[in-house]
C-alpha atoms as a PDB file:
ATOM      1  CA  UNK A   1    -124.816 -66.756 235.854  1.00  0.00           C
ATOM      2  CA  UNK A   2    -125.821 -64.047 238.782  1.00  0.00           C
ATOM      3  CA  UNK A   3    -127.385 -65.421 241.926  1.00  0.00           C
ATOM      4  CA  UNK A   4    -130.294 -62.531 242.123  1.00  0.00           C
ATOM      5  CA  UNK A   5    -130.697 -61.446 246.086  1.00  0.00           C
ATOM      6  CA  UNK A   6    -133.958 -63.194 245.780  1.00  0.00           C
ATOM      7  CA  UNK A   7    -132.755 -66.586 244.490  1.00  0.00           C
ATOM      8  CA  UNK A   8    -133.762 -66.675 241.018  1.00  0.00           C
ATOM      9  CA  UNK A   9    -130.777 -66.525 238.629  1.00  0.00           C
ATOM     10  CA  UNK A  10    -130.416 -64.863 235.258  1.00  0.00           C
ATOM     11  CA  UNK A  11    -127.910 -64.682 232.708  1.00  0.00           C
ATOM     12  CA  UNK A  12    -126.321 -61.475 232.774  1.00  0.00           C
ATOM     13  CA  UNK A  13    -124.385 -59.817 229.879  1.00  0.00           C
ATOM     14  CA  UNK A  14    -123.061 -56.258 230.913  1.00  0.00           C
ATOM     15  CA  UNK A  15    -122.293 -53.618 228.285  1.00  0.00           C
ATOM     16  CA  UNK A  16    -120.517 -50.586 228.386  1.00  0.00           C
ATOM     17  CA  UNK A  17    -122.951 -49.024 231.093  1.00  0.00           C
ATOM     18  CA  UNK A  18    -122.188 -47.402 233.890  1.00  0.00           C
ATOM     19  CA  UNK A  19    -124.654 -46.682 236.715  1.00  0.00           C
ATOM     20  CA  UNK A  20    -125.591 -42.814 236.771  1.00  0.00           C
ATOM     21  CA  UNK A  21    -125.817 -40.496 240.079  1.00  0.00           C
ATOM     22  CA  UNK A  22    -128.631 -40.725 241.996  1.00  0.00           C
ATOM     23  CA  UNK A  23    -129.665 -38.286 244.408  1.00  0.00           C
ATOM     24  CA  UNK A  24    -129.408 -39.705 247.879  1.00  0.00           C
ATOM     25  CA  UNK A  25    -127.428 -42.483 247.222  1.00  0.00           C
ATOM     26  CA  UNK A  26    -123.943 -42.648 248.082  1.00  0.00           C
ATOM     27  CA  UNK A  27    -122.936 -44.871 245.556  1.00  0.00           C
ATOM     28  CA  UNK A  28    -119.381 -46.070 246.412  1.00  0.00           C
ATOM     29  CA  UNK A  29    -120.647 -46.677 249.663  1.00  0.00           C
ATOM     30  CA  UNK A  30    -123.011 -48.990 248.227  1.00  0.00           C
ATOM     31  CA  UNK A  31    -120.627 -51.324 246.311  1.00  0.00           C
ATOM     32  CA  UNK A  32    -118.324 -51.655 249.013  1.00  0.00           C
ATOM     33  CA  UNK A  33    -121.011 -53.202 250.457  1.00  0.00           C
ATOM     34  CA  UNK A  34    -121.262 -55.169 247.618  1.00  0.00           C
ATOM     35  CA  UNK A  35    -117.345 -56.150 246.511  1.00  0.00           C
ATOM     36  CA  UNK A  36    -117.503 -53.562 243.813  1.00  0.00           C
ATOM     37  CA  UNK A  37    -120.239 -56.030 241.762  1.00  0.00           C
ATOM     38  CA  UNK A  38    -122.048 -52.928 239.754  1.00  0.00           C
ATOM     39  CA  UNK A  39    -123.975 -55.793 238.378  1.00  0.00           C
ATOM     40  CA  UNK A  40    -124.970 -56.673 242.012  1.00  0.00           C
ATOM     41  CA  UNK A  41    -125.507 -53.801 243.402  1.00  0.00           C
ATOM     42  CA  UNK A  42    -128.056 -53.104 240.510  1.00  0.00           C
ATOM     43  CA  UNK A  43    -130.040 -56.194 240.983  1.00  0.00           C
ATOM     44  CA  UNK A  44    -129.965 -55.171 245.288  1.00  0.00           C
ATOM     45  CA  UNK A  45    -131.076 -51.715 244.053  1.00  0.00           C
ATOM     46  CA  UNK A  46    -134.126 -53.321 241.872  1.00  0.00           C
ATOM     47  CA  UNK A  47    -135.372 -55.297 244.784  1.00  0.00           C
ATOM     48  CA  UNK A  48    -134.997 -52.609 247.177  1.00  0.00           C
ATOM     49  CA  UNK A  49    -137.546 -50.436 244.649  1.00  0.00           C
ATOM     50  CA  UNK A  50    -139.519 -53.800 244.856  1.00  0.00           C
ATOM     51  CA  UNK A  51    -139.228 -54.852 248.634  1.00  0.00           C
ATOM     52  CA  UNK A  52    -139.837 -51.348 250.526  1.00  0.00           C
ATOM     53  CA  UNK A  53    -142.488 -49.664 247.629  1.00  0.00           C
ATOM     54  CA  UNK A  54    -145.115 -50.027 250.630  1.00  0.00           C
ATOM     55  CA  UNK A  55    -143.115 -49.350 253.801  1.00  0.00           C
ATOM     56  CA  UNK A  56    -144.629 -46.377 254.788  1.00  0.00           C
ATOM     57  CA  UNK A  57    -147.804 -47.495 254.317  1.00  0.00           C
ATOM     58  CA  UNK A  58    -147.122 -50.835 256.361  1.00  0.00           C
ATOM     59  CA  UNK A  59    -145.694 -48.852 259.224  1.00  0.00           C
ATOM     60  CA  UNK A  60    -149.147 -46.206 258.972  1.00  0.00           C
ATOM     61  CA  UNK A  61    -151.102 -49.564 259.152  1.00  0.00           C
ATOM     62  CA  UNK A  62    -149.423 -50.833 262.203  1.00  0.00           C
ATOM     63  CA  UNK A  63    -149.092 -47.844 264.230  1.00  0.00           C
ATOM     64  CA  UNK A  64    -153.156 -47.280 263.462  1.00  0.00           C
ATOM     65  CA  UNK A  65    -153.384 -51.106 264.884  1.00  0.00           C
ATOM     66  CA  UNK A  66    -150.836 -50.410 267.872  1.00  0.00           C
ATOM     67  CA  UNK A  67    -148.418 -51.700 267.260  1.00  0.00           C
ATOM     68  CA  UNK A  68    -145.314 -49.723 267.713  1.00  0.00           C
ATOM     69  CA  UNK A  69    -143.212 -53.094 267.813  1.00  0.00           C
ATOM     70  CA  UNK A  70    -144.158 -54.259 264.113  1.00  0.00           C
ATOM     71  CA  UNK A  71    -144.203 -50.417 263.043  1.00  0.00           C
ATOM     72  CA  UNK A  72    -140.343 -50.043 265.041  1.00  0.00           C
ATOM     73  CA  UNK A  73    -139.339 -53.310 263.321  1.00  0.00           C
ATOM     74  CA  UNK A  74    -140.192 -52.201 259.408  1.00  0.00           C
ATOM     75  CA  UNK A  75    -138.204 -49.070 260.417  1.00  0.00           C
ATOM     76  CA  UNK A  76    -135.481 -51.122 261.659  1.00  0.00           C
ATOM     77  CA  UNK A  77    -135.516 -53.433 258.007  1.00  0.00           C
ATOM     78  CA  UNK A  78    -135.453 -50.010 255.821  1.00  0.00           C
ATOM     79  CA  UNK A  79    -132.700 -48.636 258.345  1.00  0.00           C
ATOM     80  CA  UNK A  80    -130.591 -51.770 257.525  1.00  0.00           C
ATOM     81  CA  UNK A  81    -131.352 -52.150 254.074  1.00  0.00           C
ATOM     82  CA  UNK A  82    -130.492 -48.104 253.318  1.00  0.00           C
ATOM     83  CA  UNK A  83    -127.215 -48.582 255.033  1.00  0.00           C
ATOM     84  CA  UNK A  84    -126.441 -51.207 252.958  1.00  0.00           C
ATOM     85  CA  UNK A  85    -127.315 -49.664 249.612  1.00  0.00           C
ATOM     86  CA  UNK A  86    -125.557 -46.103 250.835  1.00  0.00           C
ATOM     87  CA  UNK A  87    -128.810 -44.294 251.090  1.00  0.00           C
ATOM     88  CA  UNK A  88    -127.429 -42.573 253.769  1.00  0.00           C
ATOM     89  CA  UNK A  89    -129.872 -39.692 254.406  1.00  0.00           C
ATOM     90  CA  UNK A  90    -133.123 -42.061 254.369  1.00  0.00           C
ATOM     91  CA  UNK A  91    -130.676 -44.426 257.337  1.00  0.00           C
ATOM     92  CA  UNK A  92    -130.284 -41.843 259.020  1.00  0.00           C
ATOM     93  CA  UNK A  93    -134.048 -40.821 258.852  1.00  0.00           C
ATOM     94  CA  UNK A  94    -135.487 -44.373 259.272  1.00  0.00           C
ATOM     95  CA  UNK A  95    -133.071 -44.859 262.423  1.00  0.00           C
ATOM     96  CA  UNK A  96    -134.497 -41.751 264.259  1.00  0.00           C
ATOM     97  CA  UNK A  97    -138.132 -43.128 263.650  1.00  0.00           C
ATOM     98  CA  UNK A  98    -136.880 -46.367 265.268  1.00  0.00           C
ATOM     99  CA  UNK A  99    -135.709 -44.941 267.742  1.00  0.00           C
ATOM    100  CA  UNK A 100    -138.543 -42.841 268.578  1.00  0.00           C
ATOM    101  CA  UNK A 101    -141.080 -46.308 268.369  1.00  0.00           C
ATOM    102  CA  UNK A 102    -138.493 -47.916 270.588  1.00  0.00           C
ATOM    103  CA  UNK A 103    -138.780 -45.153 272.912  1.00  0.00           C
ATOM    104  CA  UNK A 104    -142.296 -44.892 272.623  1.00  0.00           C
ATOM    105  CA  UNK A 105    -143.531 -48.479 273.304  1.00  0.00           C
ATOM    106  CA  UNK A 106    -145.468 -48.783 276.595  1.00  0.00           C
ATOM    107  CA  UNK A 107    -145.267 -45.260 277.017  1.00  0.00           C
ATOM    108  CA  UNK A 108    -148.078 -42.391 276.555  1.00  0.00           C
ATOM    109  CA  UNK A 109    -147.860 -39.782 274.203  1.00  0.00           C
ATOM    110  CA  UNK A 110    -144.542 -39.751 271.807  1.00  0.00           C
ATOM    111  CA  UNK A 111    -147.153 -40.002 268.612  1.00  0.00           C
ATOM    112  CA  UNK A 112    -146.610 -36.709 266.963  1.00  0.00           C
ATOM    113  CA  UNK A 113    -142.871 -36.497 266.716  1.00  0.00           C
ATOM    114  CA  UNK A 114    -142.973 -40.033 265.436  1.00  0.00           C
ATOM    115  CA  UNK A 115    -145.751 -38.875 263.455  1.00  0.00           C
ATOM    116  CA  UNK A 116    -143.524 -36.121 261.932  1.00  0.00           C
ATOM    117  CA  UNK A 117    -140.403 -38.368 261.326  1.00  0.00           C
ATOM    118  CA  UNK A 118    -142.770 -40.742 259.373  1.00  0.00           C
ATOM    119  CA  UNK A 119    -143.775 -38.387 256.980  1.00  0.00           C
ATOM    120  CA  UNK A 120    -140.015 -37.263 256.594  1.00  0.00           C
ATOM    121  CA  UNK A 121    -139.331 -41.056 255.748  1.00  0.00           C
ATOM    122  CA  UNK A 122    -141.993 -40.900 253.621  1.00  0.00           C
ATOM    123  CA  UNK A 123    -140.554 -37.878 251.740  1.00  0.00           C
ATOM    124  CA  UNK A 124    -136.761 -39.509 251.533  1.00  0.00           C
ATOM    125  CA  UNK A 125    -138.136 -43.270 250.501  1.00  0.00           C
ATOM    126  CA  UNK A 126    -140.527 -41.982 247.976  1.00  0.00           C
ATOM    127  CA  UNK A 127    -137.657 -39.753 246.469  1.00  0.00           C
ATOM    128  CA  UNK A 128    -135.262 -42.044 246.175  1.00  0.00           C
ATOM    129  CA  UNK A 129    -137.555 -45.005 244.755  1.00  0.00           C
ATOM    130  CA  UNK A 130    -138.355 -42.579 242.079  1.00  0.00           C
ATOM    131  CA  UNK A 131    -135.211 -41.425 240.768  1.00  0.00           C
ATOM    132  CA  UNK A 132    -134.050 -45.166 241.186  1.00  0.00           C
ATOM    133  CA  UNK A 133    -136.937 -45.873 238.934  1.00  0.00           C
ATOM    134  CA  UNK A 134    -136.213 -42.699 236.722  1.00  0.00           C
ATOM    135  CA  UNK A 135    -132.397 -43.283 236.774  1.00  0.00           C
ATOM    136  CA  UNK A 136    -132.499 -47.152 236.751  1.00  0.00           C
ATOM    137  CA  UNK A 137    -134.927 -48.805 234.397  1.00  0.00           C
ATOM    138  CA  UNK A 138    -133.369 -48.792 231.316  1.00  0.00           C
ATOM    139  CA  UNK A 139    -130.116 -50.718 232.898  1.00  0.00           C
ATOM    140  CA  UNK A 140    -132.538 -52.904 234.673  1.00  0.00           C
ATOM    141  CA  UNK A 141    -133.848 -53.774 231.312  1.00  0.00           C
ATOM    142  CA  UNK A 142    -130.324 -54.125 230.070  1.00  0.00           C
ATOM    143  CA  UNK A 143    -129.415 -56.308 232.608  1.00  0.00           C
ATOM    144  CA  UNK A 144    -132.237 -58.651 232.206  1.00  0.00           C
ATOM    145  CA  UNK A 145    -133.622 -57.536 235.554  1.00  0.00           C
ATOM    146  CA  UNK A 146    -137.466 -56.846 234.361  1.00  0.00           C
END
């Protein structure tokens, strides 16, 4: 059995797959991060499609409410979590909005350029979650991750 990142376990049988290229994913990056488990870095993949599906739109929410800490902390979470998966282009995206919320917190003004880099997030994140979904589902289904 696979411990799933979220706890549940499944029984996992893996074929003869191998995971395809995905654009904006460094792949071998990825499984280093996970010891070379394809079968783990799968199941990290799927709940990264599942975990950070409404990120922008949580970050939009919270920098409408004021709050540039919650909005510089989701940033922070999908910064972390890209690294990890070797999304490399949406880290490096996600880090310069943190850093821009970090900077702007008790300041004045600062909204546009974070403004800007949002919507750049927004363009890398959605990409990627939909050629994960594209690329992905049919192994997910293999792999009795659905």
């Amino acid at each position: 059995m696979s411990k799933l990142p979220s706890g549940s376990y499944v029984t996992i049988q893996q074929t003869d797959w191998q995971l395809p290229e995905i654009d904006g994913l460094e792949m071998a990056q990825g499984l280093k991060y996970m010891a070379e488990s394809q079968i783990l870095y799968l199941a990290v993949l799927k709940k990264f499609t599942e975990a950070h599906a409404n990120t922008v739109s949580d970050i939009r929410l919270a920098l409408a409410a004021g709050d540039d800490v919650t909005a510089g902390r989701l940033a922070h979470t999908l910064k972390g979590v890209a690294a990890s998966i070797g999304a490399t282009g949406l880290h490096d995206v996600a880090a310069m909005l943190e850093q821009m919320l970090s900077q702007k917190t008790g300041k004045e003004g600062g909204g546009s350029s974070a403004g800007t880099q949002l919507q750049l997030l927004e363009l890398h994140l959605t990409a990627l979650l939909s050629q994960l979904e594209l690329r992905l589902t049919q192994l997910w289904l293999d792999a009795g991750l659905v």
